[in-house]
C-alpha atoms as a PDB file:
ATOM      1  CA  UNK A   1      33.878  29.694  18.299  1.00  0.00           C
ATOM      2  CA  UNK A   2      31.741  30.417  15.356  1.00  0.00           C
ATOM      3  CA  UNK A   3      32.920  31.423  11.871  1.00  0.00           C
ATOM      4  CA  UNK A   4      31.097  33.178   8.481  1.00  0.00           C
ATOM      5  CA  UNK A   5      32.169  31.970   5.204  1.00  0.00           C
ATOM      6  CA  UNK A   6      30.278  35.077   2.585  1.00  0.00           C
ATOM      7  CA  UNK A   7      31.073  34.150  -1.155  1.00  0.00           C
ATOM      8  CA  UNK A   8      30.863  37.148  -3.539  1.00  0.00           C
ATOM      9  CA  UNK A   9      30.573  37.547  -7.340  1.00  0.00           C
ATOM     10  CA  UNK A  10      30.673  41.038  -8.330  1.00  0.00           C
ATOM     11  CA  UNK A  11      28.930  42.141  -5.330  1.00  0.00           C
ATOM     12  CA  UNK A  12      26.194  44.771  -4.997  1.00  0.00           C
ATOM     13  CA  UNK A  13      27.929  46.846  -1.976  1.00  0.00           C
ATOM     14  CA  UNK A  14      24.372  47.463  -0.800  1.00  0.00           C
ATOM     15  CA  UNK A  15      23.596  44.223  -0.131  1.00  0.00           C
ATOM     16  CA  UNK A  16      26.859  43.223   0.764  1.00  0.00           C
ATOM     17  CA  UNK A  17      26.986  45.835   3.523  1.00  0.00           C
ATOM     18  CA  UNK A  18      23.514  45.190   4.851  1.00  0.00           C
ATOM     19  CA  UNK A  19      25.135  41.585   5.754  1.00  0.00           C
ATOM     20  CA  UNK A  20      28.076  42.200   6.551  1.00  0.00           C
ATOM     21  CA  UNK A  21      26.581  44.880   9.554  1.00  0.00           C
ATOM     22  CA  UNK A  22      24.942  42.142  10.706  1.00  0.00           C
ATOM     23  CA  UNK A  23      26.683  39.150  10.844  1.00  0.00           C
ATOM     24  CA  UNK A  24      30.042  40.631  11.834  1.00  0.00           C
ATOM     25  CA  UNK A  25      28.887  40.606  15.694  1.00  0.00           C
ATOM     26  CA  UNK A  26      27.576  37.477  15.594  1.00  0.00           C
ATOM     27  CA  UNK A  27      30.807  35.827  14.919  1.00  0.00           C
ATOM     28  CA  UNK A  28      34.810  35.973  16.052  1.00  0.00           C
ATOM     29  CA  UNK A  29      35.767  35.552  11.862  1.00  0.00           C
ATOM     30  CA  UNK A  30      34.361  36.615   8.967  1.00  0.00           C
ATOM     31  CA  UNK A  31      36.209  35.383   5.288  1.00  0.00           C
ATOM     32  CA  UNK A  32      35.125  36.688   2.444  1.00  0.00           C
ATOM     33  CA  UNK A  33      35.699  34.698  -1.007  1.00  0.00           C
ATOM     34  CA  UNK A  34      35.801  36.738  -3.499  1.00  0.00           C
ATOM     35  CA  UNK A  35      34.954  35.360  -7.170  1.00  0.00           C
ATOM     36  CA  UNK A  36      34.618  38.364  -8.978  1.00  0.00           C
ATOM     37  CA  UNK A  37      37.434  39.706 -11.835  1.00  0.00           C
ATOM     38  CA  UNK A  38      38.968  42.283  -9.451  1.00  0.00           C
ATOM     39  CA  UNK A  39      39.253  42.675  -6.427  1.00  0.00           C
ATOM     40  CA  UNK A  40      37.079  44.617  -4.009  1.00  0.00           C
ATOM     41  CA  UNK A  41      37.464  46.302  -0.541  1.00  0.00           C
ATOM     42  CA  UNK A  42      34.863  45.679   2.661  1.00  0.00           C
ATOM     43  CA  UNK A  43      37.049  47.913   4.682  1.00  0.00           C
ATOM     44  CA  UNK A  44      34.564  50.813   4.451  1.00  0.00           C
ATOM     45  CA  UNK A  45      31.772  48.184   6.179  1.00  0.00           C
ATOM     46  CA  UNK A  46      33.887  46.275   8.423  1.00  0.00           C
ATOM     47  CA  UNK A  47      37.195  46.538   9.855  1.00  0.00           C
ATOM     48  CA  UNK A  48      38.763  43.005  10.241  1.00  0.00           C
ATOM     49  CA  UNK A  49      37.840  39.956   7.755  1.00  0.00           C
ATOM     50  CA  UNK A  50      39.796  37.654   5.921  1.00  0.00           C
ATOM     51  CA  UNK A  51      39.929  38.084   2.741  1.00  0.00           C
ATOM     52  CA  UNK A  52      40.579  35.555  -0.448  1.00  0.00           C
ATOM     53  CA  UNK A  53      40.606  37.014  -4.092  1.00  0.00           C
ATOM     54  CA  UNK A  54      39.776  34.234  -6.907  1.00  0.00           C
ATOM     55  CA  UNK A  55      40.242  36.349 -10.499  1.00  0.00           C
ATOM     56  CA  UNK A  56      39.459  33.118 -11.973  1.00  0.00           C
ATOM     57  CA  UNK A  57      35.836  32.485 -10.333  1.00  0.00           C
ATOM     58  CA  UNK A  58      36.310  28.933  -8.634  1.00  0.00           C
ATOM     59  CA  UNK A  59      32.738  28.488  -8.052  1.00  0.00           C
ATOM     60  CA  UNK A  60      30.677  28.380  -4.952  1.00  0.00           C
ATOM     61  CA  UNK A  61      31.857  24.826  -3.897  1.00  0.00           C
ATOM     62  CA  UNK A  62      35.479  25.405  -4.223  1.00  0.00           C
ATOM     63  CA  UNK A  63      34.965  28.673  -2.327  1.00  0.00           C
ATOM     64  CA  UNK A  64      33.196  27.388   0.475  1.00  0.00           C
ATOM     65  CA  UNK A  65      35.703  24.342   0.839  1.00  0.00           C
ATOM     66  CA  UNK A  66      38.498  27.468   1.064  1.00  0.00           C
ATOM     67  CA  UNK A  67      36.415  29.037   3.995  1.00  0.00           C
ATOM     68  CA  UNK A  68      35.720  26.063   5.572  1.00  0.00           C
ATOM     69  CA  UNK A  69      39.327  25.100   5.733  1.00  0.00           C
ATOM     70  CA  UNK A  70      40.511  28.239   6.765  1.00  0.00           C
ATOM     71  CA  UNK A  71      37.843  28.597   9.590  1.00  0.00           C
ATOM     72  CA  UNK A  72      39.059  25.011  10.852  1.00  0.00           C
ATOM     73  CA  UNK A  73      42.487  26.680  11.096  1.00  0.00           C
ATOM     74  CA  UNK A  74      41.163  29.429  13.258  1.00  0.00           C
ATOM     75  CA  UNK A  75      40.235  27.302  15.585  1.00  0.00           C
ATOM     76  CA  UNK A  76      36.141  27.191  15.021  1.00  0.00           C
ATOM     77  CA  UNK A  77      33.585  25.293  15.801  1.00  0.00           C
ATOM     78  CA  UNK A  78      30.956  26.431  13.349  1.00  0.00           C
ATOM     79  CA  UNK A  79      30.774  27.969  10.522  1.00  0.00           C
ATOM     80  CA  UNK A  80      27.990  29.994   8.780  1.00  0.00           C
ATOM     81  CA  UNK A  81      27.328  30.241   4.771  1.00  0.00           C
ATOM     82  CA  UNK A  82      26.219  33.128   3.450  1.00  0.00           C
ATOM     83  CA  UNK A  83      25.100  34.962  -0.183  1.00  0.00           C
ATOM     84  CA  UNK A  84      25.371  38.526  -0.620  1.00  0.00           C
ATOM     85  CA  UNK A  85      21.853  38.683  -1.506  1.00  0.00           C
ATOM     86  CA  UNK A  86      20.553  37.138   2.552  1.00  0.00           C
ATOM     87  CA  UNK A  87      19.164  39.032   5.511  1.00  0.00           C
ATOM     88  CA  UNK A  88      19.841  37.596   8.747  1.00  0.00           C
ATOM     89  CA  UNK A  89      18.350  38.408  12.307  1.00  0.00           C
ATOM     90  CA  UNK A  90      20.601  39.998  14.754  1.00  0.00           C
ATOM     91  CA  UNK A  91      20.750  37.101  16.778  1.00  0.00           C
ATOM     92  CA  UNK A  92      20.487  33.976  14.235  1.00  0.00           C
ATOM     93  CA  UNK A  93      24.139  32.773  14.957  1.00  0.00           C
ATOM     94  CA  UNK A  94      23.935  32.264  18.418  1.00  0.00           C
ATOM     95  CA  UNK A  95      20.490  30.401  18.338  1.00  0.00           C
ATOM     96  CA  UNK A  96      21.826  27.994  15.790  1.00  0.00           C
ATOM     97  CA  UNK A  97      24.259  27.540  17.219  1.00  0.00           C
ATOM     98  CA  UNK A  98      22.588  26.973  20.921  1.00  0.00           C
ATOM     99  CA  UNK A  99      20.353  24.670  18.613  1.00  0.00           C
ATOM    100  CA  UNK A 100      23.288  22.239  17.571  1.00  0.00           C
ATOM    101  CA  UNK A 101      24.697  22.502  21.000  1.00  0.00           C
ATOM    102  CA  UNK A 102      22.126  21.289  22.965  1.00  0.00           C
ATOM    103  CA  UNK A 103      21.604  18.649  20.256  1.00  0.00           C
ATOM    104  CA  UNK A 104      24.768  17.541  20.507  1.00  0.00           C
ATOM    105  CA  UNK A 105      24.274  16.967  24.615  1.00  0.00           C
ATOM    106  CA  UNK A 106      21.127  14.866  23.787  1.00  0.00           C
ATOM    107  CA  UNK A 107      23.728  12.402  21.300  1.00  0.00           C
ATOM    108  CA  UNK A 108      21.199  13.817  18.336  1.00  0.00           C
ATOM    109  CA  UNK A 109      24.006  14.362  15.451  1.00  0.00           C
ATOM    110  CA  UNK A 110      23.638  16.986  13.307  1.00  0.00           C
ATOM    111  CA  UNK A 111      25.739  17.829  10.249  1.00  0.00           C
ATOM    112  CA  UNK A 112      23.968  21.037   9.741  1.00  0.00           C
ATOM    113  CA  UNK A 113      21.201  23.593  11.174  1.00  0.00           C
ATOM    114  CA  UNK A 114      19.565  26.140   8.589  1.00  0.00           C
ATOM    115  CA  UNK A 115      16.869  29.032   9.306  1.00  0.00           C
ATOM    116  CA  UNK A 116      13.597  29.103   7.708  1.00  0.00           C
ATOM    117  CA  UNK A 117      13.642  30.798   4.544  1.00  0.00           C
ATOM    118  CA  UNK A 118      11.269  34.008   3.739  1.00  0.00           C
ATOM    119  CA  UNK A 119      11.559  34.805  -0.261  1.00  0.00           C
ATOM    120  CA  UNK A 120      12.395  38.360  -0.814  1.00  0.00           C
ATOM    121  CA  UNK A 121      10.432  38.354  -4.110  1.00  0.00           C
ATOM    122  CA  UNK A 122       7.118  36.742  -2.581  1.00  0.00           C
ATOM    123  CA  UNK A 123       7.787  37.747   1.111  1.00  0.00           C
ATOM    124  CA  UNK A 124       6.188  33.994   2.062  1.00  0.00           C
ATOM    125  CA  UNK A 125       8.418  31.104   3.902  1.00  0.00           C
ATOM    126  CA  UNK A 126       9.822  28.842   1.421  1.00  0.00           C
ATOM    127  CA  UNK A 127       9.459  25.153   1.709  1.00  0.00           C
ATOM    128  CA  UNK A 128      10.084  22.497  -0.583  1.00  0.00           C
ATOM    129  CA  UNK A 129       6.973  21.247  -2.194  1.00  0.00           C
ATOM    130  CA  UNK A 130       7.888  17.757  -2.916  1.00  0.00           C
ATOM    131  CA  UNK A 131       9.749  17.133   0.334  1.00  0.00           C
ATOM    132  CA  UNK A 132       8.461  15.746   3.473  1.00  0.00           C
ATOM    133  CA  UNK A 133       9.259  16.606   7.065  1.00  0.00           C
ATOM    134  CA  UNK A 134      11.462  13.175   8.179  1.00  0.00           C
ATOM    135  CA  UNK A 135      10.550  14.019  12.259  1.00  0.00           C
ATOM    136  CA  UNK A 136       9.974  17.187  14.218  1.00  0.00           C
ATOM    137  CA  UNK A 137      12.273  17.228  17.401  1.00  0.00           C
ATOM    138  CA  UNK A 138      11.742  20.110  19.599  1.00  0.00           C
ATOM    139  CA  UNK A 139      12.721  23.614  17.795  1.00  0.00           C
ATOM    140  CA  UNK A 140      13.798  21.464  14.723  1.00  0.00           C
ATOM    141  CA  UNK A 141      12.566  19.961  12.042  1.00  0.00           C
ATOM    142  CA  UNK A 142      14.262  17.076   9.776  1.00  0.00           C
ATOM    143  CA  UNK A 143      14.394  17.605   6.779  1.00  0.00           C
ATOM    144  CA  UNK A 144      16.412  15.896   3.326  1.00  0.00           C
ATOM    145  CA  UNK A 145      18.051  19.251   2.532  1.00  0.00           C
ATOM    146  CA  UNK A 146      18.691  22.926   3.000  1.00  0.00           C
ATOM    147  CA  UNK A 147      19.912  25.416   0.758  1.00  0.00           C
ATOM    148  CA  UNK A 148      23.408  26.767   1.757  1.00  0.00           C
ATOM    149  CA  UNK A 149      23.189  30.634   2.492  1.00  0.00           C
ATOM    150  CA  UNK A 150      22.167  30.416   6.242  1.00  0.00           C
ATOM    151  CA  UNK A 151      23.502  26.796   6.671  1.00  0.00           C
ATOM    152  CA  UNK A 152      25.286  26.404   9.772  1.00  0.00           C
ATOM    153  CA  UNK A 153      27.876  23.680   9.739  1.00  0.00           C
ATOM    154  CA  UNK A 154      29.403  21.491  12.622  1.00  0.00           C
ATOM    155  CA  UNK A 155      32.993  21.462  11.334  1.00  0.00           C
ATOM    156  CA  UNK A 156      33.556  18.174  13.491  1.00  0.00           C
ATOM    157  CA  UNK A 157      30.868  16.553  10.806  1.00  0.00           C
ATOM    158  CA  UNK A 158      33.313  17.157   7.681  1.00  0.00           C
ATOM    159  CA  UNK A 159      35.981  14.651   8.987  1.00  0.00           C
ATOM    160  CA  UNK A 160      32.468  12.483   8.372  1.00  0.00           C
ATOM    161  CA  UNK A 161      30.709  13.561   5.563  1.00  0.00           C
ATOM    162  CA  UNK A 162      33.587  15.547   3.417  1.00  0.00           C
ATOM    163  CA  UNK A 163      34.232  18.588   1.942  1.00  0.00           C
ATOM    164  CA  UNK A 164      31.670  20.373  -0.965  1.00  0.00           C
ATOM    165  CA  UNK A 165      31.272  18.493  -4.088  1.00  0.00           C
ATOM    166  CA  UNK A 166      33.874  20.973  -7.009  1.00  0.00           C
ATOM    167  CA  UNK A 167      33.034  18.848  -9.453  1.00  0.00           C
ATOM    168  CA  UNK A 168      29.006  20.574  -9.263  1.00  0.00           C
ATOM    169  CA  UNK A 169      30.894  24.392  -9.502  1.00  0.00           C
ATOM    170  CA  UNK A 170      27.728  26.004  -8.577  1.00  0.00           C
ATOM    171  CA  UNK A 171      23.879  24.398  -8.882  1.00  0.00           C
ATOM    172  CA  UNK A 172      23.206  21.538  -6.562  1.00  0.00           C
ATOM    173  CA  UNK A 173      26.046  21.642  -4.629  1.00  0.00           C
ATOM    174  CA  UNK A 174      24.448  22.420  -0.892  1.00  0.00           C
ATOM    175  CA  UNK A 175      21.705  19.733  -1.382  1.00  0.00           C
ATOM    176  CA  UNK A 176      24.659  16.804  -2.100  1.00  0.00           C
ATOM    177  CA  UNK A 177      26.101  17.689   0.751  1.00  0.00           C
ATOM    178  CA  UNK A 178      22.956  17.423   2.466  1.00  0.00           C
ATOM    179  CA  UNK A 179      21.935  14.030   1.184  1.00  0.00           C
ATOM    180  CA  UNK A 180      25.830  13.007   1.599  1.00  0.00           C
ATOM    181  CA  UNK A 181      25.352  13.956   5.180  1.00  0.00           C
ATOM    182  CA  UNK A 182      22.578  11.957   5.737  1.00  0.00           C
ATOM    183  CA  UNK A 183      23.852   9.037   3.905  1.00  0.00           C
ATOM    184  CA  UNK A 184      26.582   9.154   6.438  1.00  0.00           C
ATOM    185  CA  UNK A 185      23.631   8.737   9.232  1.00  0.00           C
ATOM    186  CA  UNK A 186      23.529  12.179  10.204  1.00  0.00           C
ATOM    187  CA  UNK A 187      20.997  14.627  10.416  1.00  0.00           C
ATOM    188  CA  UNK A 188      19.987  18.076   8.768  1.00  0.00           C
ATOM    189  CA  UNK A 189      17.291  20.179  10.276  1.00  0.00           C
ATOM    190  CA  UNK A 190      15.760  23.518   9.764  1.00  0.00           C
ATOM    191  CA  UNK A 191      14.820  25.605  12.249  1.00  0.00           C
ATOM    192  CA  UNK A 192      11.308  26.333  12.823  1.00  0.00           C
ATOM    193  CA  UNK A 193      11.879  29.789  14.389  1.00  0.00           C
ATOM    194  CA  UNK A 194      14.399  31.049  12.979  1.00  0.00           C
ATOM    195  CA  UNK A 195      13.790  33.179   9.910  1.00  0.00           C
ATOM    196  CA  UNK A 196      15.565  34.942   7.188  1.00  0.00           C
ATOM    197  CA  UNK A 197      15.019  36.695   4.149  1.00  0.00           C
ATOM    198  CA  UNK A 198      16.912  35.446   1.215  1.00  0.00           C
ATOM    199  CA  UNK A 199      16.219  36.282  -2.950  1.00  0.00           C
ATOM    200  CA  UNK A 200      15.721  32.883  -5.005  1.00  0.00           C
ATOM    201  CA  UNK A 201      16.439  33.358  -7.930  1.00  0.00           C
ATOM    202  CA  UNK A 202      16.907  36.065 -10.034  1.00  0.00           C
ATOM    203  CA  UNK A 203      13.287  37.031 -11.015  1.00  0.00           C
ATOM    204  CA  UNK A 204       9.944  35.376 -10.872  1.00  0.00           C
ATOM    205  CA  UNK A 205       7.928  35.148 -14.586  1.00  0.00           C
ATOM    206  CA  UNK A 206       4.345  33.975 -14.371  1.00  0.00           C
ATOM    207  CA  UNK A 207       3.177  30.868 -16.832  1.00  0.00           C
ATOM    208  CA  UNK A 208      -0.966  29.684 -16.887  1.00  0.00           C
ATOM    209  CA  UNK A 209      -1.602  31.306 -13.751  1.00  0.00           C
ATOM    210  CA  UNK A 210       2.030  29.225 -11.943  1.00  0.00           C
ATOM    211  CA  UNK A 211       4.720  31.535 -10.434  1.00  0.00           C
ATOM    212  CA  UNK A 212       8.339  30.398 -11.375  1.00  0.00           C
ATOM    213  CA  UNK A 213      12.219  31.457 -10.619  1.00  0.00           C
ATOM    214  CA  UNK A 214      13.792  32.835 -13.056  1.00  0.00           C
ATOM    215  CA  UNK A 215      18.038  33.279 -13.195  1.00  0.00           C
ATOM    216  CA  UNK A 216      20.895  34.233 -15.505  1.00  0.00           C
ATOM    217  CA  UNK A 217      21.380  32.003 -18.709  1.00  0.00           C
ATOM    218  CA  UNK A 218      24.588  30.681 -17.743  1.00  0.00           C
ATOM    219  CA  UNK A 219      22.686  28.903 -14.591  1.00  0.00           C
ATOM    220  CA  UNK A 220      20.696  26.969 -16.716  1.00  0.00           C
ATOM    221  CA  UNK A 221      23.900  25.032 -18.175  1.00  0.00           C
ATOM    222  CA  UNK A 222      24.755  23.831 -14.470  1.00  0.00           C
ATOM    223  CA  UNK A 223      21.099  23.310 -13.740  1.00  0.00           C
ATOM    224  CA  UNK A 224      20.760  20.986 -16.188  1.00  0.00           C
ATOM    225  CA  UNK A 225      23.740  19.293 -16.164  1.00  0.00           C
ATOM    226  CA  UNK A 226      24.167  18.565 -12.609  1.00  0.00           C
ATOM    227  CA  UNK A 227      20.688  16.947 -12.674  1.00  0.00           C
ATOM    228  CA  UNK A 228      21.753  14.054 -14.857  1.00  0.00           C
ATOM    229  CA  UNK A 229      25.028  14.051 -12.646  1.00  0.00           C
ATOM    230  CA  UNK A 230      23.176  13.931  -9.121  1.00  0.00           C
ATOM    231  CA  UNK A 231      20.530  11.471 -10.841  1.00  0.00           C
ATOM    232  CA  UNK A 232      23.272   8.383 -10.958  1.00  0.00           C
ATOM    233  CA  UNK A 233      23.914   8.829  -7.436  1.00  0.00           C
ATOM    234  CA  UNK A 234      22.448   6.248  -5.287  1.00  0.00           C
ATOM    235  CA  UNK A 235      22.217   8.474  -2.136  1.00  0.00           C
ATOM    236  CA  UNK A 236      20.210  11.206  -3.922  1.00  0.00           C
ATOM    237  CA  UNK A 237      16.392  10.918  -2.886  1.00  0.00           C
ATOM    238  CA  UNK A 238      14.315   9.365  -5.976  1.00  0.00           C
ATOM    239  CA  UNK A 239      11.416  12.029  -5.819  1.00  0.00           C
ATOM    240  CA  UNK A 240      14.129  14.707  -6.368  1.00  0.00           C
ATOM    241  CA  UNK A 241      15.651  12.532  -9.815  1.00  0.00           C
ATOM    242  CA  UNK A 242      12.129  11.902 -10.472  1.00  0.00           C
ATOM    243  CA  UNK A 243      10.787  15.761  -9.934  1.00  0.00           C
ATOM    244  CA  UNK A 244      13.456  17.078 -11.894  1.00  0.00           C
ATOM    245  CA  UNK A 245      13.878  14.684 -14.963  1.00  0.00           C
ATOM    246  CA  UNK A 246      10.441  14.886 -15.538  1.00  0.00           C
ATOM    247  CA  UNK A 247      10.176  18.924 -15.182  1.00  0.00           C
ATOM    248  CA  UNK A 248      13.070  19.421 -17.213  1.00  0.00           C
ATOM    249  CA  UNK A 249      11.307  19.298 -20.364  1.00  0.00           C
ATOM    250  CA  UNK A 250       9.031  21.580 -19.291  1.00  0.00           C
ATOM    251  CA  UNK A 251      11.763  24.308 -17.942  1.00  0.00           C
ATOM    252  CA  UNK A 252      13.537  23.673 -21.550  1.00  0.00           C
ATOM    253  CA  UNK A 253      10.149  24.884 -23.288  1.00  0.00           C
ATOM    254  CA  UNK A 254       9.477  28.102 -20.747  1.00  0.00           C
ATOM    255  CA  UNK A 255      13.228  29.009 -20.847  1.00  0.00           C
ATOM    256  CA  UNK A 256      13.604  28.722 -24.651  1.00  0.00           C
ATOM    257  CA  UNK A 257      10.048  30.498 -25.568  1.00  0.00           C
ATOM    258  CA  UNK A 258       9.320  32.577 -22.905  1.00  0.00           C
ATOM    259  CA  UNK A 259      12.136  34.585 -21.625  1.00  0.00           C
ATOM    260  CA  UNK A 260      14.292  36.792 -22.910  1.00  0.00           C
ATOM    261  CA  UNK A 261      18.317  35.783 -24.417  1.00  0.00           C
ATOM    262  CA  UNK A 262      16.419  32.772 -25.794  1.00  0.00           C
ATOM    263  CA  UNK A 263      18.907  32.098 -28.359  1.00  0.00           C
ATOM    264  CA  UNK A 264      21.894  31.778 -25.307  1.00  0.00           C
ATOM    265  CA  UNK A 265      19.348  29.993 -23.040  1.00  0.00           C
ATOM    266  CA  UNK A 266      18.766  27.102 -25.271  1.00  0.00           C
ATOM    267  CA  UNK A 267      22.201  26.870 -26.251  1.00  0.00           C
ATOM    268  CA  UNK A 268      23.536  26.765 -22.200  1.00  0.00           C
ATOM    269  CA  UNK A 269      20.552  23.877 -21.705  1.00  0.00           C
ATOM    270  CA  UNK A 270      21.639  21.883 -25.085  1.00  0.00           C
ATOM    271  CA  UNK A 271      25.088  22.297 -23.715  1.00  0.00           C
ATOM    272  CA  UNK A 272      24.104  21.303 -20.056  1.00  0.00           C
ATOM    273  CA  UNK A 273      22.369  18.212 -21.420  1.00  0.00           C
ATOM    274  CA  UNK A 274      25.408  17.080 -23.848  1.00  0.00           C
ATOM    275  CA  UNK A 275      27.552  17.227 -20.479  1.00  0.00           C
ATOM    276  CA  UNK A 276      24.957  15.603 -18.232  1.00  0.00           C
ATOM    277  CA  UNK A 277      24.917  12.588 -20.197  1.00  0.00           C
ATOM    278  CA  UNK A 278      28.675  12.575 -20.962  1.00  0.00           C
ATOM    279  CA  UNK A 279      29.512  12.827 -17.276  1.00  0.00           C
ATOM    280  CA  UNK A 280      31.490  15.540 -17.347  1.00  0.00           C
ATOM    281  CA  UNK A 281      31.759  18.361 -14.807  1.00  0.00           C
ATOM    282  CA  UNK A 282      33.854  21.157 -13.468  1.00  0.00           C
ATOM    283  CA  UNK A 283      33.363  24.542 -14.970  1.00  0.00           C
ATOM    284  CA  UNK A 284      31.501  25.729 -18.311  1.00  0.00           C
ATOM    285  CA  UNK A 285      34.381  27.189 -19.927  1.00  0.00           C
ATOM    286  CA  UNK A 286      36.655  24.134 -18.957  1.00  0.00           C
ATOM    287  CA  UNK A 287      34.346  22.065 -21.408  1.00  0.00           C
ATOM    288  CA  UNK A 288      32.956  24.850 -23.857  1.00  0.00           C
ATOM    289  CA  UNK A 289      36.331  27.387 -24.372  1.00  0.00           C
ATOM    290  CA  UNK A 290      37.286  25.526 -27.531  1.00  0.00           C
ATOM    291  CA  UNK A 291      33.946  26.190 -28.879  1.00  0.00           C
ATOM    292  CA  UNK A 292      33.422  29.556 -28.573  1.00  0.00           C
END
């Protein structure tokens, strides 16, 4: 029995309803965690869900470890993360999950399956740059990491690997459980034909001719901060500390010259920085309330 775990923050209803129409045949539950201020009604798009209001916005860990839980209790096997701001084929749930089935009958363990990803904003397939291809087995690929919207999950594998890292709140947070997974000795793979369109990012801005993601202010605190968090770990991969030490730098300049709100930018990456080092985690406002 397959499950769809959809966390929402303020959700555009066009998107929302776009993937909800689709996935809600795919699967026998749909929950729906909603982070946003007030509460919100999908009955309009689909007509049984489950539905879990956070006022206080938990995050996108904490969220999915609330689905995840709940989807266990249902009784399911599998269970699908999405963002509001996906497109999935009509029939990506049930290849997945044929995909982890039949490697599960050859004794290949997988803690997770995810599509390939098409970028709404440059309509090309998105791969990692920096990261190589570990083996190529059948209709999958290996690979260190996938992002989380379109990750399909064995729930069996979290007795194994464990429940999403809280602690991240938001950035980072599907790629540790990735490299957790596979520092457990299982597997993460990406499908090679499967496809689905997902936005990166919030906008693209263009810098000597290089193309780069642009997102809200507030992302950059996490961004940087979970960097020099995930950088201690020993199971993170070294060209990922490496890559994103040394860019970091770099970003600080682009996102403190060249965008808008620079003012608030450089003040979430300062911030992000002064918490990095300092270890500390969990929320912005846990660690920044006193000091606005």
């Amino acid at each position: 029995m397959n499950g769809a775990i959809i966390v929402v923050y303020q959700p555009d209803f066009s998107m929302v309803e776009r993937l909800l129409t689709r996935v809600y045949n795919q699967v026998e539950h749909v929950v729906i965690i909603d982070n946003s201020p007030t509460k919100h009604d999908f009955k309009s798009i689909i007509s049984s869900y489950h539905y879990v209001h956070f006022p206080e916005n938990v995050g996108i860990a904490k969220g999915h470890n609330h689905g995840l839980r709940l989807l266990l209790s249902l009784g399911c096997e599998y269970g699908l993360l999405l963002d509001q701001d996906s497109l999935i084929p009509e029939d990506m749930v049930f290849r997945l999950s044929s995909l982890l089935e039949a490697s599960k009958a050859l004794k290949h363990h997988f803690a997770a399956i995810g599509p390939s990803i098409k970028c709404s904003f440059t309509k090309r397939n998105e791969r990692a740059r920096y990261q190589r291809d570990i083996f190529e087995y059948d209709e999958l690929v290996g690979v260190n990491q996938i992002i989380a919207s379109g990750m399909l999950i064995d729930l069996g594998a979290l007795d194994e690997v464990g429940y999403k890292d809280e602690s991240l709140f938001i950035d980072g947070v599907d790629h540790e459980w990735c490299w957790r997974a596979k520092s457990k000795g299982l597997s993460v793979a990406r499908a090679k034909h499967v496809e689905m369109v997902h936005r990166l990012g919030d906008s693209r801005s263009k810098f000597v001719g290089v193309t780069y993601r642009v997102g809200s202010p507030i992302r950059l605190y996490y961004q940087f901060r979970n960097i020099l968090i995930l950088s201690r770990r020993p199971y993170v991969p070294t060209y990922w500390k490496v890559r994103c030490i040394v860019l970091m730098p770099i970003k600080f300049i682009l996102n403190s010259v060249m965008q808008k709100q620079r003012k608030q930018r450089c003040l979430f990456m300062i911030q992000g920085i002064a918490d990095g080092v300092l270890g500390k985690r969990n929320c912005y406002e846990e660690n920044w309330s006193s000091h606005q």
